[in-house]
Each structure stands twice: as structure tokens, then as C-alpha cells.
N, C-alpha and C. Protein backbone atom coordinates (compact mmCIF):
# COMPACT_ATOMS: atom_id res chain seq x y z
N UNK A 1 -24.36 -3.74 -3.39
CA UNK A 1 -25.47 -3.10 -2.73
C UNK A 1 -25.16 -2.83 -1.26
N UNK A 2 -24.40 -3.65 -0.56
CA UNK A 2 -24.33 -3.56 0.80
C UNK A 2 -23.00 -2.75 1.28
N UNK A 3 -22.26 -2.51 0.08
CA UNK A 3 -21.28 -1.15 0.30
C UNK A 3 -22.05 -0.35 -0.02
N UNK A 4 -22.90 0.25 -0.91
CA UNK A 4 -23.61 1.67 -1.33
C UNK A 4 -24.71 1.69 0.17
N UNK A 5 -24.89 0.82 0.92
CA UNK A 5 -26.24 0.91 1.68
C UNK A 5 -25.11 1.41 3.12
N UNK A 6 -23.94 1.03 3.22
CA UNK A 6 -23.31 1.08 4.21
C UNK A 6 -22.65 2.89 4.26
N UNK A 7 -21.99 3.19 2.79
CA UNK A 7 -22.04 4.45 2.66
C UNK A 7 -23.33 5.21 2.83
N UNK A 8 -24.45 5.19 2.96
CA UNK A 8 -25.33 5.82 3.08
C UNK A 8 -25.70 5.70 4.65
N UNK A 9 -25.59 4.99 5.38
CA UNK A 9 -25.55 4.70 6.42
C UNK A 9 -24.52 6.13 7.01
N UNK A 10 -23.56 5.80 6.65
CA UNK A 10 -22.58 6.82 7.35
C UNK A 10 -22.46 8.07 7.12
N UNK A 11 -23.94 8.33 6.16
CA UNK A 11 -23.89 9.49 5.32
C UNK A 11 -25.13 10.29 5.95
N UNK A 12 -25.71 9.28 6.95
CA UNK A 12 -26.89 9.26 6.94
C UNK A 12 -28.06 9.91 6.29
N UNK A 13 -28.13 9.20 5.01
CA UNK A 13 -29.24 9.23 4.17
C UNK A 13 -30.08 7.82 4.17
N UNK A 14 -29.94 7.32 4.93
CA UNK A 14 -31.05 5.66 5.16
C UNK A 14 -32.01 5.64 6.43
N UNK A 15 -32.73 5.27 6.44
CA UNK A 15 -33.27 5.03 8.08
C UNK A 15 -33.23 3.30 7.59
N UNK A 16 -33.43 2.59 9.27
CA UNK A 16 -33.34 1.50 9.06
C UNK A 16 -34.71 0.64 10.30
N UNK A 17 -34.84 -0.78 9.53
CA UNK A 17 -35.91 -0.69 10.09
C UNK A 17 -37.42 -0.98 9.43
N UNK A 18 -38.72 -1.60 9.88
CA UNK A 18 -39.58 -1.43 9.31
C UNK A 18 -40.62 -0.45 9.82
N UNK A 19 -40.76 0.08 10.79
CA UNK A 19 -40.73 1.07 11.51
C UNK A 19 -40.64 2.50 11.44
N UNK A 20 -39.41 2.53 11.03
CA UNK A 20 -38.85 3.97 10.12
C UNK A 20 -39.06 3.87 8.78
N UNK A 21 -38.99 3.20 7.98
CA UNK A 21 -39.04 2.64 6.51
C UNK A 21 -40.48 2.91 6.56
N UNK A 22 -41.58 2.99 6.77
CA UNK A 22 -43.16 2.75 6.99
C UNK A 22 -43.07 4.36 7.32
N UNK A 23 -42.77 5.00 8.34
CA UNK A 23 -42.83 6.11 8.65
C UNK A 23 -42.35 7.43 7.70
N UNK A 24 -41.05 6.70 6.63
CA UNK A 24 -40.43 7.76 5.90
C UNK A 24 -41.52 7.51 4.25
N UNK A 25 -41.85 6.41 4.53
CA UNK A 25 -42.99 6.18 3.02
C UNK A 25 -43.83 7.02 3.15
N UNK A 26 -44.69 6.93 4.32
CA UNK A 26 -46.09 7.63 4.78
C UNK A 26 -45.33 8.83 4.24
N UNK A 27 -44.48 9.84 4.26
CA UNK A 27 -44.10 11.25 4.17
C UNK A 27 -43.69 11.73 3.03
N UNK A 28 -43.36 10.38 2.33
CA UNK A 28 -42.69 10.52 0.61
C UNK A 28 -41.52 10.97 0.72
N UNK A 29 -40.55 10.67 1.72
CA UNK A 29 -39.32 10.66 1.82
C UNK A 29 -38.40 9.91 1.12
N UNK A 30 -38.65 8.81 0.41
CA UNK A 30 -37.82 7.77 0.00
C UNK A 30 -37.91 7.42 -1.51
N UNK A 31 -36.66 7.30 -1.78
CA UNK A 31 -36.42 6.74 -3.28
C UNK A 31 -36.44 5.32 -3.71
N UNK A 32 -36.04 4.69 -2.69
CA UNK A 32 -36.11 2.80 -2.86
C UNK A 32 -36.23 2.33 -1.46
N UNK A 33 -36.12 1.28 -1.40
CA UNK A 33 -36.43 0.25 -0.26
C UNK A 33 -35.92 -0.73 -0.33
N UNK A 34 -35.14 -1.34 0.69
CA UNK A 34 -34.34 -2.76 0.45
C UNK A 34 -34.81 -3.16 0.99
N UNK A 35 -35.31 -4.25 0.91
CA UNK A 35 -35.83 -5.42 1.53
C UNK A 35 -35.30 -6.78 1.88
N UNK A 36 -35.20 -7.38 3.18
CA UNK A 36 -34.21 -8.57 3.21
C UNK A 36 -34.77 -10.07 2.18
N UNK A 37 -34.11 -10.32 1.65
CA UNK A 37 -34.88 -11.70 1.59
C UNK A 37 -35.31 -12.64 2.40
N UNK A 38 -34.86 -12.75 3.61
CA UNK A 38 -35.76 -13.34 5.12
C UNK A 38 -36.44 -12.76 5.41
N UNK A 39 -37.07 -11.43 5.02
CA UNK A 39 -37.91 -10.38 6.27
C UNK A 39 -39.20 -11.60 6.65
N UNK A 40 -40.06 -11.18 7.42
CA UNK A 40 -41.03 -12.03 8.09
C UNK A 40 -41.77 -11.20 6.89
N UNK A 41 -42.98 -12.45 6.73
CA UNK A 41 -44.20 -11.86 6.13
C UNK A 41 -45.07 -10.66 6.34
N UNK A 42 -45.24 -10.33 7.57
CA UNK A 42 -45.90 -9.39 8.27
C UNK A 42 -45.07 -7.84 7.30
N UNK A 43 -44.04 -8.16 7.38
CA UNK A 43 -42.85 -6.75 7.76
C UNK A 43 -43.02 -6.68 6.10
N UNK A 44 -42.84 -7.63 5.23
CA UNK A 44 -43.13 -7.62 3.58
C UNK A 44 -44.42 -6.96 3.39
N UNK A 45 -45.28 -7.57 4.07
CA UNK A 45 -46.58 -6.90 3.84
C UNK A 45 -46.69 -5.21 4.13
N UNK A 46 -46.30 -5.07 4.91
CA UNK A 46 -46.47 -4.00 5.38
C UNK A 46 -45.61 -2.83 4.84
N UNK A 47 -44.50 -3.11 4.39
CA UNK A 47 -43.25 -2.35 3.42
C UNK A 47 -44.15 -2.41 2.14
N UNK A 48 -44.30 -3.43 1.39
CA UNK A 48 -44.62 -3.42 -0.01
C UNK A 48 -45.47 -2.91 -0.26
N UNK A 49 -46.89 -2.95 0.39
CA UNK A 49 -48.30 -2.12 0.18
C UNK A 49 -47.76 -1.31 0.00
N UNK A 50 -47.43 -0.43 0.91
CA UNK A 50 -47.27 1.13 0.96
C UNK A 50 -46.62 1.61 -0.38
N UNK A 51 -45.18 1.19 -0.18
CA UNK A 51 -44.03 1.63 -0.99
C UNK A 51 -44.55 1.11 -2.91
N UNK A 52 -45.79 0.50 -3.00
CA UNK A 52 -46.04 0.18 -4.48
C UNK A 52 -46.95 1.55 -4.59
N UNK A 53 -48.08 1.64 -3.44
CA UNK A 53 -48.91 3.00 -3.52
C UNK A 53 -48.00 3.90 -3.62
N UNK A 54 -46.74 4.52 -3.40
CA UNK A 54 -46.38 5.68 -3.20
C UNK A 54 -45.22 5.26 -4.62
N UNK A 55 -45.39 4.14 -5.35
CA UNK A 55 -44.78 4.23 -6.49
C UNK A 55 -43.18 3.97 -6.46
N UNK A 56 -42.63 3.70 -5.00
CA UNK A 56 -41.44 3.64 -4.79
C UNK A 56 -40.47 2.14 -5.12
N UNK A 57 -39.68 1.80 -5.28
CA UNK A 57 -39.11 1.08 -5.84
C UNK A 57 -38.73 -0.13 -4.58
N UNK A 58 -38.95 -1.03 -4.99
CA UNK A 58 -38.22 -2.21 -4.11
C UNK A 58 -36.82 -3.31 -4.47
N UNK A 59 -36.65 -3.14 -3.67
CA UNK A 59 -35.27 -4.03 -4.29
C UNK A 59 -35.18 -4.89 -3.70
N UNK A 60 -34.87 -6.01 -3.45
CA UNK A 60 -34.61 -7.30 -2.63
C UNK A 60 -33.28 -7.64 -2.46
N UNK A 61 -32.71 -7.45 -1.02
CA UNK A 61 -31.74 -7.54 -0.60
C UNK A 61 -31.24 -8.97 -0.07
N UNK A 62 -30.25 -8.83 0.23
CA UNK A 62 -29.40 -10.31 0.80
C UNK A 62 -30.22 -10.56 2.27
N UNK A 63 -29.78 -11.15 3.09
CA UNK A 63 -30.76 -11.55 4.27
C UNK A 63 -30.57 -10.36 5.36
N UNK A 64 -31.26 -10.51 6.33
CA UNK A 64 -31.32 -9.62 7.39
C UNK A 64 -30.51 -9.53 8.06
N UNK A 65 -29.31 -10.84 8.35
CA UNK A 65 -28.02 -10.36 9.24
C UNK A 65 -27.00 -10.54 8.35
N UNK A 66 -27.25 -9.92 7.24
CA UNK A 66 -26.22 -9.08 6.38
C UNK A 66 -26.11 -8.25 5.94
N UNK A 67 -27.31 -7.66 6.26
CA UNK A 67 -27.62 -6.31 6.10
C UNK A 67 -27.38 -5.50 7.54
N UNK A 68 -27.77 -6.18 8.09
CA UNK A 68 -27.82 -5.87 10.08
C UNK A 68 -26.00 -5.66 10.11
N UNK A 69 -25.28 -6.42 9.94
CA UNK A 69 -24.17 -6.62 9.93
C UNK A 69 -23.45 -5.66 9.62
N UNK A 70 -23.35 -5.19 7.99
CA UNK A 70 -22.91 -4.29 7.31
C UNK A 70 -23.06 -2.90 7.78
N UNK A 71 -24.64 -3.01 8.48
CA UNK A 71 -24.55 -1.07 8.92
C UNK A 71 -24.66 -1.46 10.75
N UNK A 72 -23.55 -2.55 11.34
CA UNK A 72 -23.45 -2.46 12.97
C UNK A 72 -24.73 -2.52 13.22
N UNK A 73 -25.75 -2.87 13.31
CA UNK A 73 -26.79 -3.41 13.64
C UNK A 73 -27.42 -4.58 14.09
N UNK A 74 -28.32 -5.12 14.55
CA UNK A 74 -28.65 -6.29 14.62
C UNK A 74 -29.50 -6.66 13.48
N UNK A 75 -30.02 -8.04 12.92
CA UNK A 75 -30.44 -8.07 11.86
C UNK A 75 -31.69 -7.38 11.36
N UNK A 76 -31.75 -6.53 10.31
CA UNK A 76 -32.38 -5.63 9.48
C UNK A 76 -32.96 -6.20 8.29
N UNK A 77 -34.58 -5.92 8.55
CA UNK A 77 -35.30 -6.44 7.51
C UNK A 77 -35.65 -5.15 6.58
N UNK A 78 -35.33 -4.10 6.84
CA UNK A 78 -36.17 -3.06 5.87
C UNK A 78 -34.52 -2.03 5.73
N UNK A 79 -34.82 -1.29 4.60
CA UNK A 79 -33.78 -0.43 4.52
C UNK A 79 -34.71 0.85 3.69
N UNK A 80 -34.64 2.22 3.59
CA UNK A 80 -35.18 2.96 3.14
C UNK A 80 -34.13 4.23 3.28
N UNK A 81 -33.90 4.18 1.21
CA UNK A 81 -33.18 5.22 1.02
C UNK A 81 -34.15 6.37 0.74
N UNK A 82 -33.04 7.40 1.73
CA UNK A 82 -33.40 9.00 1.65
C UNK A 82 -33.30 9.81 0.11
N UNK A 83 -31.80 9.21 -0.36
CA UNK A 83 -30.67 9.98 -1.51
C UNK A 83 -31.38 9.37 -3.17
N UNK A 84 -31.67 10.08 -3.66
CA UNK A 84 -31.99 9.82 -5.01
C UNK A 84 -30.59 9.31 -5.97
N UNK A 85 -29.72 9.96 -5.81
CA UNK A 85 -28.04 9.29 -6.55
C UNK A 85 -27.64 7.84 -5.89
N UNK A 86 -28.55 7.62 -4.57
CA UNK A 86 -27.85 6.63 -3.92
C UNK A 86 -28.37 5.69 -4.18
N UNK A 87 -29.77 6.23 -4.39
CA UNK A 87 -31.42 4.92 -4.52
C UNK A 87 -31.10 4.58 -5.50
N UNK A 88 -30.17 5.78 -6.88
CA UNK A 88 -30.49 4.73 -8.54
C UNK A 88 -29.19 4.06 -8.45
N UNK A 89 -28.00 4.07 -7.56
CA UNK A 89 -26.98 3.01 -7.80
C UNK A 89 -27.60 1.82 -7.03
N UNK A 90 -28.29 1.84 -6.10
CA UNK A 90 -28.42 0.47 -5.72
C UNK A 90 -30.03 -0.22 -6.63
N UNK A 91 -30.65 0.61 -6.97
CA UNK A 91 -31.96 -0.02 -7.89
C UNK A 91 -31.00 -0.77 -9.14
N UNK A 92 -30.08 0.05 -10.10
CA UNK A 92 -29.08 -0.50 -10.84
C UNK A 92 -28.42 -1.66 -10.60
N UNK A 93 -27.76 -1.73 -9.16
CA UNK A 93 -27.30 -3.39 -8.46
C UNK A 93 -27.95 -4.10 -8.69
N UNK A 94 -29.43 -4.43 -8.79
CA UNK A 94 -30.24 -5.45 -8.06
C UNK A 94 -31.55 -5.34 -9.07
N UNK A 95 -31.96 -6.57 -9.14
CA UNK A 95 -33.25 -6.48 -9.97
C UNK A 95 -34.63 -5.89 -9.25
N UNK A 96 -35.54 -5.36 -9.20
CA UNK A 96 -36.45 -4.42 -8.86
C UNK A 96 -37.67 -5.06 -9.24
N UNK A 97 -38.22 -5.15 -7.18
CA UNK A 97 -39.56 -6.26 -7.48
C UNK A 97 -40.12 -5.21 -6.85
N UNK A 98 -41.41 -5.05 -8.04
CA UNK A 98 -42.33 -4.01 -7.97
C UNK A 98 -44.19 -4.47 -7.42
């Protein structure tokens, strides 16, 4: 997952972030959503509402500074794919909490 999220990164088809991730939901931009397994409660809350209303897929990712890590960042609680080919290889990686 964190090579397909890193290629997309450089592809730029991801925004990163809960922030942008919240902003690209609101627009129906996004095919999945990674989520750290540390994110703070607040940042879960606020990703998952949305992204279950808009029907979008969640995935639960490794922690936030391994995700932060992987795309040169500091640690990253939200990930939100743009790419539909990219969203179903990493929904495929990872079991999908809806």
C-alpha cells in the first residue's frame, strides 16, 4: 500500500492531509481514503462521516509516520486517492472499513 500511495504521490493523484482529504470528499473527487491507524479521533471522525455519506471507501493504513515518511512528509493521518486504477489496487491491499 505504501509503494502504490507513494507512486501516486509522484503522480500526483493523492492530496494529503485531513484538510485536503475533507475538501476533495466535499467535491466527489475521491475513490478511497487511507487512513492512519494512529490518526487522532477528531481527524477519524471527521474523514469517516463524510467519506461513508459520499459512499467512498476507507482503508486503514499503517501509522502516520509511515505514511508521512513514505511520501517526504511529516506524519500523515489522512490520504485521499484522486485515481480510480490506483484507489482499486490499494482497496485490494488492505481490508476495507466501511
Amino acid at each position: 500500500m505504501l509503494g502504490l500511495l507513494g507512486l501516486g504521490h509522484r503522480a500526483r493523484r493523492v492530496v494529503i492531509g485531513v484538510d485536503a482529504v475533507r475538501a476533495e470528499l466535499q467535491a466527489e473527487k475521491l475513490w478511497c481514503v487511507v487512513l492512519a491507524s494512529d490518526a487522532s479521533p477528531r481527524a477519524v471522525e471527521k474523514v469517516v462521516r463524510l467519506a461513508a455519506a459520499r459512499g467512498v471507501p476507507i482503508v486503514p493504513g499503517p501509522g502516520a509516520d509511515q505514511i508521512g515518511a513514505r511520501l517526504g512528509k511529516p506524519p500523515v493521518m489522512a490520504v485521499g486517492v484522486r485515481d480510480r486504477a490506483l484507489a482499486d489496487g490499494i482497496v485490494q491491499s488492505a481490508p476495507v472499513r466501511q
